[in-house]
C-alpha atoms as a PDB file:
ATOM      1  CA  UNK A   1      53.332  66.099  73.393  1.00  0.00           C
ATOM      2  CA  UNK A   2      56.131  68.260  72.407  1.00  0.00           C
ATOM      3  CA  UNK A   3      59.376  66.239  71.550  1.00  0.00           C
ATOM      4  CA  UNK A   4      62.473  68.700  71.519  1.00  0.00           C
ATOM      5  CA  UNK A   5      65.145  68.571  69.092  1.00  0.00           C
ATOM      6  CA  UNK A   6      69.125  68.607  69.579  1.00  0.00           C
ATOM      7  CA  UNK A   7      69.254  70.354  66.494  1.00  0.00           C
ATOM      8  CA  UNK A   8      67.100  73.368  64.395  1.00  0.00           C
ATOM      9  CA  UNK A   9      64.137  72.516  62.358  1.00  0.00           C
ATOM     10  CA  UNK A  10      64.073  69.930  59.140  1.00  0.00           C
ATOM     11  CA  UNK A  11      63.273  72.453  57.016  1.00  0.00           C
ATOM     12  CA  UNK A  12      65.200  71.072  53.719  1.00  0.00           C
ATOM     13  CA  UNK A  13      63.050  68.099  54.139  1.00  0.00           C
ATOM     14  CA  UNK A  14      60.166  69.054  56.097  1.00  0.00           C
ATOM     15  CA  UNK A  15      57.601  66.673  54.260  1.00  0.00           C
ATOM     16  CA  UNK A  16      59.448  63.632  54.440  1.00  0.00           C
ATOM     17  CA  UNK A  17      59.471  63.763  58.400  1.00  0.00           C
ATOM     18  CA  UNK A  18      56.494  64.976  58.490  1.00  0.00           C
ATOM     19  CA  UNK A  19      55.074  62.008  56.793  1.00  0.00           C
ATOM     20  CA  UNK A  20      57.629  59.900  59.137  1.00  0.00           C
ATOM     21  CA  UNK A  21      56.714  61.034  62.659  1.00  0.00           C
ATOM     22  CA  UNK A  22      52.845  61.886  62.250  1.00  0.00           C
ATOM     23  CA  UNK A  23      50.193  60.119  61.064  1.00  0.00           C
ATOM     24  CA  UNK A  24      48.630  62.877  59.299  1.00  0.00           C
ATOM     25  CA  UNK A  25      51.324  64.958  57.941  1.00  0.00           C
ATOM     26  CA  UNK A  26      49.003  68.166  58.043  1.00  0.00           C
ATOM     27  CA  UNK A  27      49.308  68.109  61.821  1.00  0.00           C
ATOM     28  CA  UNK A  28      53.449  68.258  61.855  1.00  0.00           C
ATOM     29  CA  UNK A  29      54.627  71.335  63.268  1.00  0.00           C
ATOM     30  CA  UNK A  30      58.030  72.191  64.511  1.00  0.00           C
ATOM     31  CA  UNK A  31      59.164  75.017  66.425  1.00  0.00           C
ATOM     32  CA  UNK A  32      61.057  76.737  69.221  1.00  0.00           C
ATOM     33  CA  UNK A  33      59.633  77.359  72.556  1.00  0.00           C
ATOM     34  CA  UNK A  34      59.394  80.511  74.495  1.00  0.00           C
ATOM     35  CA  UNK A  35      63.193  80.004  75.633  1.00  0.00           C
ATOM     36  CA  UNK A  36      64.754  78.829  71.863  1.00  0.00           C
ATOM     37  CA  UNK A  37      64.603  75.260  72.172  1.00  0.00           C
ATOM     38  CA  UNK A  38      63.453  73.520  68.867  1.00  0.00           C
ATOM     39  CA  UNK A  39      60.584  70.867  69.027  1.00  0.00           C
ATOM     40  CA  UNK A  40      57.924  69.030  67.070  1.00  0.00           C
ATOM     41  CA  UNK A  41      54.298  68.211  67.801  1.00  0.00           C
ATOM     42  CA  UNK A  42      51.752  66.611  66.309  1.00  0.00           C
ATOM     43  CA  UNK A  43      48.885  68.914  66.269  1.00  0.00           C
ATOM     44  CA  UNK A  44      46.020  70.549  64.469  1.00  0.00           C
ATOM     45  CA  UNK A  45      46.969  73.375  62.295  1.00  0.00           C
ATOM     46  CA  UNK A  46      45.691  77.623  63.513  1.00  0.00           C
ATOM     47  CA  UNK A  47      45.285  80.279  61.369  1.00  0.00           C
ATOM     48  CA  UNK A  48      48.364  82.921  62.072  1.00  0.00           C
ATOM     49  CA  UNK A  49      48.471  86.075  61.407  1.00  0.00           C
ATOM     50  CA  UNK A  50      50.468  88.372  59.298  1.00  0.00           C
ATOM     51  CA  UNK A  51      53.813  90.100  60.473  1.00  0.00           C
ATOM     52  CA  UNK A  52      53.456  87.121  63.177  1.00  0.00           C
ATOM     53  CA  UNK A  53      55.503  83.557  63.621  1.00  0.00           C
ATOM     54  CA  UNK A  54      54.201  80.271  65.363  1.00  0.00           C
ATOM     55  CA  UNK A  55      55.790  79.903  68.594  1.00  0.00           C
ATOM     56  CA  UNK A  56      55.155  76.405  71.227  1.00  0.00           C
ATOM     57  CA  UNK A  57      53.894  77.851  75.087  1.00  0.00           C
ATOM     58  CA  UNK A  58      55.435  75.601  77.386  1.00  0.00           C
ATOM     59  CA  UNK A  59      53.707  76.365  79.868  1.00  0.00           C
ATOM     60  CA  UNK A  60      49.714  76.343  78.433  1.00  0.00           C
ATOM     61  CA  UNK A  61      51.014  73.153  75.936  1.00  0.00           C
ATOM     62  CA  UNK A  62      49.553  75.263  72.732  1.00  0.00           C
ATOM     63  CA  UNK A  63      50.612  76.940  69.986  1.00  0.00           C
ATOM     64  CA  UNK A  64      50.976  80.435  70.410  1.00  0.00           C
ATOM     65  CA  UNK A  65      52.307  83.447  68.169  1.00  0.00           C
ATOM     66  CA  UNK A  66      54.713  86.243  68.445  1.00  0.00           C
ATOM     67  CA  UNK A  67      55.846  89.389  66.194  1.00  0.00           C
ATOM     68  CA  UNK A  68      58.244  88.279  63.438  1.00  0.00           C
ATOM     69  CA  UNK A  69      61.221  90.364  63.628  1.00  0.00           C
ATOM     70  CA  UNK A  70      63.542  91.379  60.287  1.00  0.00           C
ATOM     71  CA  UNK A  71      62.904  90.269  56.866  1.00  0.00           C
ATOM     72  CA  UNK A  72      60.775  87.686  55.005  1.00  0.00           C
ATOM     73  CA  UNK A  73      58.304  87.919  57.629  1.00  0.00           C
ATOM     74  CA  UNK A  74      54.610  86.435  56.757  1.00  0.00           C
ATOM     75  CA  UNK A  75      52.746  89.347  54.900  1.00  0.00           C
ATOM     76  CA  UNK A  76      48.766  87.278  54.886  1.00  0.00           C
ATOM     77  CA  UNK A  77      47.344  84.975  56.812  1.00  0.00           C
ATOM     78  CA  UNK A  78      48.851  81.683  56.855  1.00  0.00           C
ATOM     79  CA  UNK A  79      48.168  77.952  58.444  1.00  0.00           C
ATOM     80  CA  UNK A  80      50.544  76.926  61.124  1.00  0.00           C
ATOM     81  CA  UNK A  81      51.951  74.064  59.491  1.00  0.00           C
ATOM     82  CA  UNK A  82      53.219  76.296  56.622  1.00  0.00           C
ATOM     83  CA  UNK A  83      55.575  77.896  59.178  1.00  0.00           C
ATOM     84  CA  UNK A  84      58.718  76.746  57.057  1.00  0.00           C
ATOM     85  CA  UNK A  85      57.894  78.263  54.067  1.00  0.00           C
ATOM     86  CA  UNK A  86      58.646  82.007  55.628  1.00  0.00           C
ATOM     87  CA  UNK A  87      62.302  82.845  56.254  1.00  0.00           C
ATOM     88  CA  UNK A  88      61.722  85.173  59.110  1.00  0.00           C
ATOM     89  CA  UNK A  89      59.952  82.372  60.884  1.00  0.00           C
ATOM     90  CA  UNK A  90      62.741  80.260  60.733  1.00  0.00           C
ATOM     91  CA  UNK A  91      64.896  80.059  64.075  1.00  0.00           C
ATOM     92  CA  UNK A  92      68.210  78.533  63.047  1.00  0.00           C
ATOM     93  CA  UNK A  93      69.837  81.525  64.560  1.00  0.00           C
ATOM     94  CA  UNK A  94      68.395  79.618  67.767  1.00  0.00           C
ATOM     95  CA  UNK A  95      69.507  76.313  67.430  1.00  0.00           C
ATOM     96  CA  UNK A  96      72.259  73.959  68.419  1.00  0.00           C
ATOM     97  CA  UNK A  97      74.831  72.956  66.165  1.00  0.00           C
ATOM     98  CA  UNK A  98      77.055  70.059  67.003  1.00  0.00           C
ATOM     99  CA  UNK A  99      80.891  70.298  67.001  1.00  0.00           C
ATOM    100  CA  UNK A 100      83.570  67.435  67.241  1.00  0.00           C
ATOM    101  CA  UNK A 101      86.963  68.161  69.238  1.00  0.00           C
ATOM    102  CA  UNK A 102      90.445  66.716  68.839  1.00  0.00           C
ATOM    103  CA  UNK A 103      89.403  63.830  71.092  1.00  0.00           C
ATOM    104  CA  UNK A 104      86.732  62.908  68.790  1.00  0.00           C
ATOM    105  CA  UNK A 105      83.888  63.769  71.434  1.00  0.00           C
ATOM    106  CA  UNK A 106      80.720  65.566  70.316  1.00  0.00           C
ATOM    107  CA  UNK A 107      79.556  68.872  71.801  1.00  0.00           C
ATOM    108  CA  UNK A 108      76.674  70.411  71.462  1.00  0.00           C
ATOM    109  CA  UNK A 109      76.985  74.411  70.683  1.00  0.00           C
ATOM    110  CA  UNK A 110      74.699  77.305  71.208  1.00  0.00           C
ATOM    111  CA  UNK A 111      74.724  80.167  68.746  1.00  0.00           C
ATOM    112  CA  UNK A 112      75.101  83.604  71.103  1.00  0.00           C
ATOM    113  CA  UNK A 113      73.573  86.472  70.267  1.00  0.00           C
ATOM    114  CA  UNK A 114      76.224  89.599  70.034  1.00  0.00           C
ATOM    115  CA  UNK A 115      74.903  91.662  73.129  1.00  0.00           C
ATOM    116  CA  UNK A 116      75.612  88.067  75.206  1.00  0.00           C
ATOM    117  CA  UNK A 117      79.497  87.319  73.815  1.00  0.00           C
ATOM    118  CA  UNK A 118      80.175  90.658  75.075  1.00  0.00           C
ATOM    119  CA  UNK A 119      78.632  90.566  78.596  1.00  0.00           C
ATOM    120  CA  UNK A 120      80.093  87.062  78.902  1.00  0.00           C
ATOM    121  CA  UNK A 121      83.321  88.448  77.905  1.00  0.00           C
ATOM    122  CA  UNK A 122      83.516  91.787  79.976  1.00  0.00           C
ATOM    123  CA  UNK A 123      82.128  89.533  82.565  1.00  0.00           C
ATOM    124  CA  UNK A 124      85.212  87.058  82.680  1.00  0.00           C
ATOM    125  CA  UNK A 125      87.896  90.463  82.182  1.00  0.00           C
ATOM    126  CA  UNK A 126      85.921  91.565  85.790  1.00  0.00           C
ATOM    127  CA  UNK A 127      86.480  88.799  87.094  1.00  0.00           C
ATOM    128  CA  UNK A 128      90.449  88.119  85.814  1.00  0.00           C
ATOM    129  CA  UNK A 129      90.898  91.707  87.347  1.00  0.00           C
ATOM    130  CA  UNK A 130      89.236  90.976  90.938  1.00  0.00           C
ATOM    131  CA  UNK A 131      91.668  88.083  90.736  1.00  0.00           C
ATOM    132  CA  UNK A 132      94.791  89.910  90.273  1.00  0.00           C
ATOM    133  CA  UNK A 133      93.897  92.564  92.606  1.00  0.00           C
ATOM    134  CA  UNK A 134      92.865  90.143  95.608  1.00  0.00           C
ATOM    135  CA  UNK A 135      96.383  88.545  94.816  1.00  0.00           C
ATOM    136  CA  UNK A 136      98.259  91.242  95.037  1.00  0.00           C
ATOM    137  CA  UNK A 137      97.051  92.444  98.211  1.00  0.00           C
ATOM    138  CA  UNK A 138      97.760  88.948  99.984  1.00  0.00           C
ATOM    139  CA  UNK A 139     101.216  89.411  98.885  1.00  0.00           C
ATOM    140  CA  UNK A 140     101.463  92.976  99.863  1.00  0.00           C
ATOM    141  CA  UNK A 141     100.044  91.766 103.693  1.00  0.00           C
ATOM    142  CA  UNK A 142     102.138  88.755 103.478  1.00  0.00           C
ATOM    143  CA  UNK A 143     106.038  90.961 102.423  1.00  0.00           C
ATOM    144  CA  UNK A 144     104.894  93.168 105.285  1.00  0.00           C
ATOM    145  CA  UNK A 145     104.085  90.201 108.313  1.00  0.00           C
ATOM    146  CA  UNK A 146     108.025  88.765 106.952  1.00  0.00           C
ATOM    147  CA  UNK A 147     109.961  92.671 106.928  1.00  0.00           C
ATOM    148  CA  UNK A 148     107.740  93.154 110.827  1.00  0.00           C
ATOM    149  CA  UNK A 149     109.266  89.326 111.716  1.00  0.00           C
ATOM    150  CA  UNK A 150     112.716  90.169 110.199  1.00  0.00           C
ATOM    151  CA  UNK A 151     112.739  93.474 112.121  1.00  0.00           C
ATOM    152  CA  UNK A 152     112.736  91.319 115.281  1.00  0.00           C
ATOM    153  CA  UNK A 153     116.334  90.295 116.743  1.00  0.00           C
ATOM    154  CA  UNK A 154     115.600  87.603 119.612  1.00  0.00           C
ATOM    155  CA  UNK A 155     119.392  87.412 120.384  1.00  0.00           C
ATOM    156  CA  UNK A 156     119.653  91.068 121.247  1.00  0.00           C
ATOM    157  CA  UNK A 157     120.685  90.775 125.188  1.00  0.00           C
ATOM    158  CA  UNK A 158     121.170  94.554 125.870  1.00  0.00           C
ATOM    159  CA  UNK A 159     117.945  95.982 127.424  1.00  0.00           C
ATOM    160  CA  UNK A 160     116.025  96.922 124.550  1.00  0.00           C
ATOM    161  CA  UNK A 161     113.124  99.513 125.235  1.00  0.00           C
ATOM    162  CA  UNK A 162     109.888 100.384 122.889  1.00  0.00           C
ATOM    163  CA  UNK A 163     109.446 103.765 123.322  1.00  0.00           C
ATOM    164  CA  UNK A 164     106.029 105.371 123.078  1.00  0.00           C
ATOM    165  CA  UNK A 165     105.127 109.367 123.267  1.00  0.00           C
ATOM    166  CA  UNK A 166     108.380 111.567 124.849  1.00  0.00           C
ATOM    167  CA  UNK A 167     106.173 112.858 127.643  1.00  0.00           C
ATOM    168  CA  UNK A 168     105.466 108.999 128.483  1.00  0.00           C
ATOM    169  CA  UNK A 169     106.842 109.460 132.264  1.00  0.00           C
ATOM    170  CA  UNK A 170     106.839 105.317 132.351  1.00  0.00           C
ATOM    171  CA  UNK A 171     109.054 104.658 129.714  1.00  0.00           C
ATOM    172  CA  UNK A 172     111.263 107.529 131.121  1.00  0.00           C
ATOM    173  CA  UNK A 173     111.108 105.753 134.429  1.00  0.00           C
ATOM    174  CA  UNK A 174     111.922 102.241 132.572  1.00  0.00           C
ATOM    175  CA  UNK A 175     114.594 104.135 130.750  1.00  0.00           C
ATOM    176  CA  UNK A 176     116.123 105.206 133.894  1.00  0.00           C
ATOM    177  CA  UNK A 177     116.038 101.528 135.643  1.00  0.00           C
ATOM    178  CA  UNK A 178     117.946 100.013 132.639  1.00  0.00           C
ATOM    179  CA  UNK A 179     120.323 102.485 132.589  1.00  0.00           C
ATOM    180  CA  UNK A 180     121.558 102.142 136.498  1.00  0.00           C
ATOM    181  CA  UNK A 181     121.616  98.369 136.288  1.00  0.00           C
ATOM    182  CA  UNK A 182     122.623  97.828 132.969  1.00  0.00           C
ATOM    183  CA  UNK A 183     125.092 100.264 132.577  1.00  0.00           C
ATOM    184  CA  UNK A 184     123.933 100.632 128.659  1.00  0.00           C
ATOM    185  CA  UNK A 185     120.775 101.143 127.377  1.00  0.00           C
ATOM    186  CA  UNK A 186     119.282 100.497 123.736  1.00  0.00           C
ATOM    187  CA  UNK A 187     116.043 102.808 123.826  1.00  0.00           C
ATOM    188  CA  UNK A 188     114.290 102.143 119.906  1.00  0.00           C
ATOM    189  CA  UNK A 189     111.238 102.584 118.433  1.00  0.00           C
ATOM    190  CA  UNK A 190     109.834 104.370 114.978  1.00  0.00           C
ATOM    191  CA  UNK A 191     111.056 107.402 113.347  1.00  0.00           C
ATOM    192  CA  UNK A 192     109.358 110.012 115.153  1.00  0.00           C
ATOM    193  CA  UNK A 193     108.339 107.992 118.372  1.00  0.00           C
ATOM    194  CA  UNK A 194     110.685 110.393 120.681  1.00  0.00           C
ATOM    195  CA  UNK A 195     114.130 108.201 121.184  1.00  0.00           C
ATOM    196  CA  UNK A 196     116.127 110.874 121.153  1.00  0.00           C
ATOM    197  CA  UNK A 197     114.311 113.223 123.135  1.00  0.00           C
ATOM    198  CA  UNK A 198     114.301 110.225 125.896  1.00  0.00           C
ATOM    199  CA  UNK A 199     118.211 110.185 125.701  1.00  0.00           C
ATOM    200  CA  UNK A 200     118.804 114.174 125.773  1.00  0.00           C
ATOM    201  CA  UNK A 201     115.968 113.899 129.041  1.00  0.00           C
ATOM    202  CA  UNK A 202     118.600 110.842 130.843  1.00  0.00           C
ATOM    203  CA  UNK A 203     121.604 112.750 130.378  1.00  0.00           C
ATOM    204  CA  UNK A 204     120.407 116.306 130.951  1.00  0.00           C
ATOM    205  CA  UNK A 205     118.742 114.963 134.578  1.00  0.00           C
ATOM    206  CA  UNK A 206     121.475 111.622 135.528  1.00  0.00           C
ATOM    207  CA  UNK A 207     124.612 113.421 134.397  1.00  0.00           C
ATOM    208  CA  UNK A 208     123.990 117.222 135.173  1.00  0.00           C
ATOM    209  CA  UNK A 209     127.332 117.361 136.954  1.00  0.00           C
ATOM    210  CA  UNK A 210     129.170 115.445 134.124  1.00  0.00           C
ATOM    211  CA  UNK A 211     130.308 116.258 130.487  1.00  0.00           C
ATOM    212  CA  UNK A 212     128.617 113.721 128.146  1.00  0.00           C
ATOM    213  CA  UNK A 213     129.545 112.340 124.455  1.00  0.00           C
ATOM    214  CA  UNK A 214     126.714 112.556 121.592  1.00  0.00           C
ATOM    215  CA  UNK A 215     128.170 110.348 118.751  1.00  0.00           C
ATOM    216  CA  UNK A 216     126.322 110.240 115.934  1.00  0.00           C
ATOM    217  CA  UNK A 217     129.374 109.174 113.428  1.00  0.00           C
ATOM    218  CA  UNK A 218     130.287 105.217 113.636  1.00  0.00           C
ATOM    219  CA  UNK A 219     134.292 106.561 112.971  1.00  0.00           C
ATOM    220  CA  UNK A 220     134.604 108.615 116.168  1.00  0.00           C
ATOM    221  CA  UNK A 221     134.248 105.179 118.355  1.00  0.00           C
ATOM    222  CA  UNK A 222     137.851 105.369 118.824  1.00  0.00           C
ATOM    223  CA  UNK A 223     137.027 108.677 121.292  1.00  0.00           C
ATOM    224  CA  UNK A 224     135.554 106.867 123.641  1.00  0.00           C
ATOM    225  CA  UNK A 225     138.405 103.972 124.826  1.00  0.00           C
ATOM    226  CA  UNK A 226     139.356 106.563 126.860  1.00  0.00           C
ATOM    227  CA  UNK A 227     136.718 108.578 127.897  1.00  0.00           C
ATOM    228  CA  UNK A 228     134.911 108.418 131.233  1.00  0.00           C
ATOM    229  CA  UNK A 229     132.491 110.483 131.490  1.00  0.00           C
ATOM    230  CA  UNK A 230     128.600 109.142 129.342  1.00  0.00           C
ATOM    231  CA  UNK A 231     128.247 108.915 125.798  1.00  0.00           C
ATOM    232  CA  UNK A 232     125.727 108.537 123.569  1.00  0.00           C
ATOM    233  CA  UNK A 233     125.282 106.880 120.206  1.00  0.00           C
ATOM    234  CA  UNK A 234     122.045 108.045 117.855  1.00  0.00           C
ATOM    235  CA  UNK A 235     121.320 107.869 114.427  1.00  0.00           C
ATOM    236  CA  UNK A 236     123.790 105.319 113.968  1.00  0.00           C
ATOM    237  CA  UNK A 237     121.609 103.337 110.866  1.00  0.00           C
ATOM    238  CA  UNK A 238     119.764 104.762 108.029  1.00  0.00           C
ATOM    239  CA  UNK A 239     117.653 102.954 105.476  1.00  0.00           C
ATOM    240  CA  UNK A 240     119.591 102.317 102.111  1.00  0.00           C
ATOM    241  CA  UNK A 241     122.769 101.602 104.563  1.00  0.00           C
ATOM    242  CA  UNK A 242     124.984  98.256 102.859  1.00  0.00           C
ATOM    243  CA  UNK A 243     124.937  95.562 104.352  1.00  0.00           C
ATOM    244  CA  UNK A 244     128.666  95.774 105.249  1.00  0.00           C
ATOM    245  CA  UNK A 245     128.230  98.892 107.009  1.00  0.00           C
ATOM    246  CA  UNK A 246     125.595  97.634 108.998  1.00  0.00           C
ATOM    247  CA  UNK A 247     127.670  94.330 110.188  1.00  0.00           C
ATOM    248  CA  UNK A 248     130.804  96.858 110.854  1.00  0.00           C
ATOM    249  CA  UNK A 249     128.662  99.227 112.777  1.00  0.00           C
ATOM    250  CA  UNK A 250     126.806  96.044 115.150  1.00  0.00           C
ATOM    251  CA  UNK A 251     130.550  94.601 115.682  1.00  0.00           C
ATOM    252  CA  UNK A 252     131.628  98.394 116.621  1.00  0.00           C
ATOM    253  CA  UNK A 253     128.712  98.632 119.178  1.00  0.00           C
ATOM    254  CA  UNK A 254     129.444  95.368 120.577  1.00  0.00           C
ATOM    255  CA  UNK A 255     132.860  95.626 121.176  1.00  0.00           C
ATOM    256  CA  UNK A 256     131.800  98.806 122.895  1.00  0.00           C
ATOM    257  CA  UNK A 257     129.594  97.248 124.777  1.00  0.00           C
ATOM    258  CA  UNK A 258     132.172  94.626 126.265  1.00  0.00           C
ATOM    259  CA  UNK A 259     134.488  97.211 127.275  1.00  0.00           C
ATOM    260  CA  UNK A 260     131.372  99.198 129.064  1.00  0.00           C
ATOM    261  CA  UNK A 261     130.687  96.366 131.096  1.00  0.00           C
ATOM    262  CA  UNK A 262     134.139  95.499 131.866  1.00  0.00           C
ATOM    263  CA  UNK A 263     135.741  98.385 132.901  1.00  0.00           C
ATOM    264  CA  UNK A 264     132.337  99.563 134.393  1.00  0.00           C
ATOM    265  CA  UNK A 265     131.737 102.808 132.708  1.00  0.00           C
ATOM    266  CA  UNK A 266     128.900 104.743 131.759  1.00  0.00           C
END
């Protein structure tokens, strides 16, 4: 029966437990199986062969041999139970070595190989990196959900109209509607989307007869107290505008809007 080991091979004293844990200390033998871990068996002794090292098959429960790799490897023929006296037999690069912490708890440590530290390592940096990428794009997806439910403005009571393509006869028609019962449209949408296109289109075929006002600077408000014929404000906000200007401008539009309504003009 092979017994494994916690730790590598006795081989400072390899007599003295061989005499201790077999009856017939010719039959000791300890070694690593085919997957490093250290053992001992009590077994009859093979004949190895040189350039070769003693090695336990788990799975046939023998001994079995494999090529000795680097130095001091066995140069003759050699018994199995003489396995400690060659150097390049020895697997304590193999074994486990035990390791106290600060809390005074044992651990048991594996030695690594080189070519395994560094795929365990670039391993972990992949994984740090997949990380830090998946997190930033949740936080990307989340900033842009909050600017689209900022961008919203629930309170707004002047008919407020999406506007898709300019040849879009339906919002034109929609357009139209608001404007006759309202008295004061808002038409938005994005850059591009065709908002002013949809104003030039109202006044051009509602106010052919009439002269109209296209304001497009917040100071020339002032123009229209008197003015009676329709106006129109565009590109009123800009990105980058303060936040100041932006309040002024809203109050500006609404006390427009009051005196629309009130005195019933267009």
């Amino acid at each position: 029966m092979f017994h494994y080991l916690n730790t590598s091979c006795p081989y400072a004293n390899w007599m003295q437990t061989a005499t201790k844990l077999c009856a017939d200390s010719n039959r000791y033998h300890c070694l690593n199986n085919e997957i490093g871990q250290s053992g001992w068996i009590c077994v009859d002794y093979i004949l190895v062969e040189r350039g070769r090292c003693l090695e336990f098959n788990s799975v046939a429960k023998k001994l079995d041999t494999i090529p000795c790799v680097g130095k001091h490897c066995p140069d003759t023929f050699y018994k199995s139970n003489d396995l400690h006296l060659y150097l390049g037999c020895r697997r304590e690069r193999d074994e486990k070595t035990t390791s106290t912490n600060s809390l005074g708890l044992t651990t048991e440590v594996s030695a690594l190989g080189a070519s395994e530290v560094i795929g365990i390592t670039v391993g972990v940096i992949i994984a740090i990196a997949i990380s830090i990428i998946a997190v930033a794009v949740l936080c990307f997806i989340s900033r842009m959900r909050q600017q689209n439910k900022n961008s919203k403005n629930p309170e707004e009571e002047i008919a407020m109209l999406a506007t898709p393509e300019p040849d879009d006869e339906r919002s034109f028609s929609r357009a139209q509607r608001a404007l006759r019962t309202e008295r004061f449209v808002v038409i938005t949408g994005i850059q591009g989307a065709g908002k002013t296109f949809i104003a030039k289109r109202l006044c051009n075929e509602l106010f052919k007869e009439e002269k109209y006002v296209w304001i497009t600077d917040p100071n020339a408000f002032t123009v229209l107290s008197n003015f009676e014929s329709p106006f129109v404000l565009d590109d009123l906000f800009h990105e980058l505008q303060p936040e100041d200007t932006v309040r002024e401008i809203r109050e500006k539009i609404d006390s427009l809007y009051e005196n629309v309504v009130a005195k019933q003009k267009y």
